[in-house]
Protein backbone atom coordinates (compact mmCIF):
# COMPACT_ATOMS: atom_id res chain seq x y z
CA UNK A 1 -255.65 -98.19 86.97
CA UNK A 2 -257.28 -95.02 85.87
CA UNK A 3 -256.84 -91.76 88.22
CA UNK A 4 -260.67 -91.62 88.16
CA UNK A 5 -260.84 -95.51 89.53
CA UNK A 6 -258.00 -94.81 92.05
CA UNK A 7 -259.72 -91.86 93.28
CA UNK A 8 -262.74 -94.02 93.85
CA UNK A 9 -260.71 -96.73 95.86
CA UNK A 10 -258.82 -94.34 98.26
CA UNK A 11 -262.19 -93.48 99.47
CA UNK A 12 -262.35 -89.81 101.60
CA UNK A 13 -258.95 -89.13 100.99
CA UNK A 14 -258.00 -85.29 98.98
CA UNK A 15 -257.15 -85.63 95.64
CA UNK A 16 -254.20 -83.20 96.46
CA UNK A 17 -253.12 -86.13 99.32
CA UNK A 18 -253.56 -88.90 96.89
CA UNK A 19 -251.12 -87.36 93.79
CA UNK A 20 -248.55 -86.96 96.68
CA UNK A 21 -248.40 -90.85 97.77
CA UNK A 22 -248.68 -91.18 93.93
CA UNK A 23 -245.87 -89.14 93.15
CA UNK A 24 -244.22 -90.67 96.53
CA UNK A 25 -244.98 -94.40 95.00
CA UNK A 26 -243.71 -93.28 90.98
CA UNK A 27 -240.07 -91.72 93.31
CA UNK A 28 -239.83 -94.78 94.80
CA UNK A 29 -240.05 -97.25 91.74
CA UNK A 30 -243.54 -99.04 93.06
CA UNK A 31 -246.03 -97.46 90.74
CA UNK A 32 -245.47 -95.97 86.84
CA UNK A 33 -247.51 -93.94 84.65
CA UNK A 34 -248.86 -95.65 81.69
CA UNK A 35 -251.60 -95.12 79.14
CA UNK A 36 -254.39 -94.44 81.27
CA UNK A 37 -253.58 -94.66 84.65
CA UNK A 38 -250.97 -95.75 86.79
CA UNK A 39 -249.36 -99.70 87.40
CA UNK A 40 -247.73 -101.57 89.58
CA UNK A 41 -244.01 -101.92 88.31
CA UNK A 42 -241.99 -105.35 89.00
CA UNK A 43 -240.83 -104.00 92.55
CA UNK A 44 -244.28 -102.82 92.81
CA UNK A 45 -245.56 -105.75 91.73
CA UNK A 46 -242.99 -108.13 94.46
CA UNK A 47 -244.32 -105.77 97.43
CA UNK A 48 -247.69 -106.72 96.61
CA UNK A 49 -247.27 -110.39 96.84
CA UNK A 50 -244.84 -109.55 99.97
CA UNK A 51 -247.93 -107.61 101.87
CA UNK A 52 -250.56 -110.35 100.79
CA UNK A 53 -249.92 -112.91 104.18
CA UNK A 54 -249.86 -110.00 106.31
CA UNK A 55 -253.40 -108.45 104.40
CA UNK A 56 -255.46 -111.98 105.11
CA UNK A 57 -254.23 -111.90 108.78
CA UNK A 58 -255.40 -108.32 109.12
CA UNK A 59 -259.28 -110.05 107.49
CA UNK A 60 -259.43 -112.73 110.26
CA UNK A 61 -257.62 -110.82 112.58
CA UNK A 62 -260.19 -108.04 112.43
CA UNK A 63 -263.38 -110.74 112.15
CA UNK A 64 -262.23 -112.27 115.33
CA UNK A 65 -262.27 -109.08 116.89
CA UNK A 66 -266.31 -108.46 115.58
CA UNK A 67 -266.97 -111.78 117.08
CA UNK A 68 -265.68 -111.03 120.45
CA UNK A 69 -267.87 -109.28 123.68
CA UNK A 70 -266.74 -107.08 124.36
């Protein structure tokens, strides 16, 4: 993924904040620098598929919640 496309995902975050989690994720082995952007590495890759369960709970979690009075 490009810098420009990441930059676009992270939303309202700095771009000073989002090369430190970048640099934080490349130190701890999840992320690498390749031509044109950044990638997931293997470890990277394994926490993905390790946070995937827990991402669709937080999607019907959260659309239970809308649905609720409150």
């Amino acid at each position: 993924m490009s810098s420009r496309a990441l930059r676009s995902a992270a939303g309202d975050i700095s771009p000073t904040v989002l090369q430190s989690r970048i640099h934080e994720l490349r130190d701890a082995g999840i992320v690498e620098r390749v031509d044109g952007g950044y990638s997931l590495t293997p470890l990277g890759l394994e926490l993905s598929e390790a946070f995937a369960p827990l991402y669709r709970f937080a999607g019907k979690w959260a659309d239970c919640l809308e649905r609720e009075p409150r």
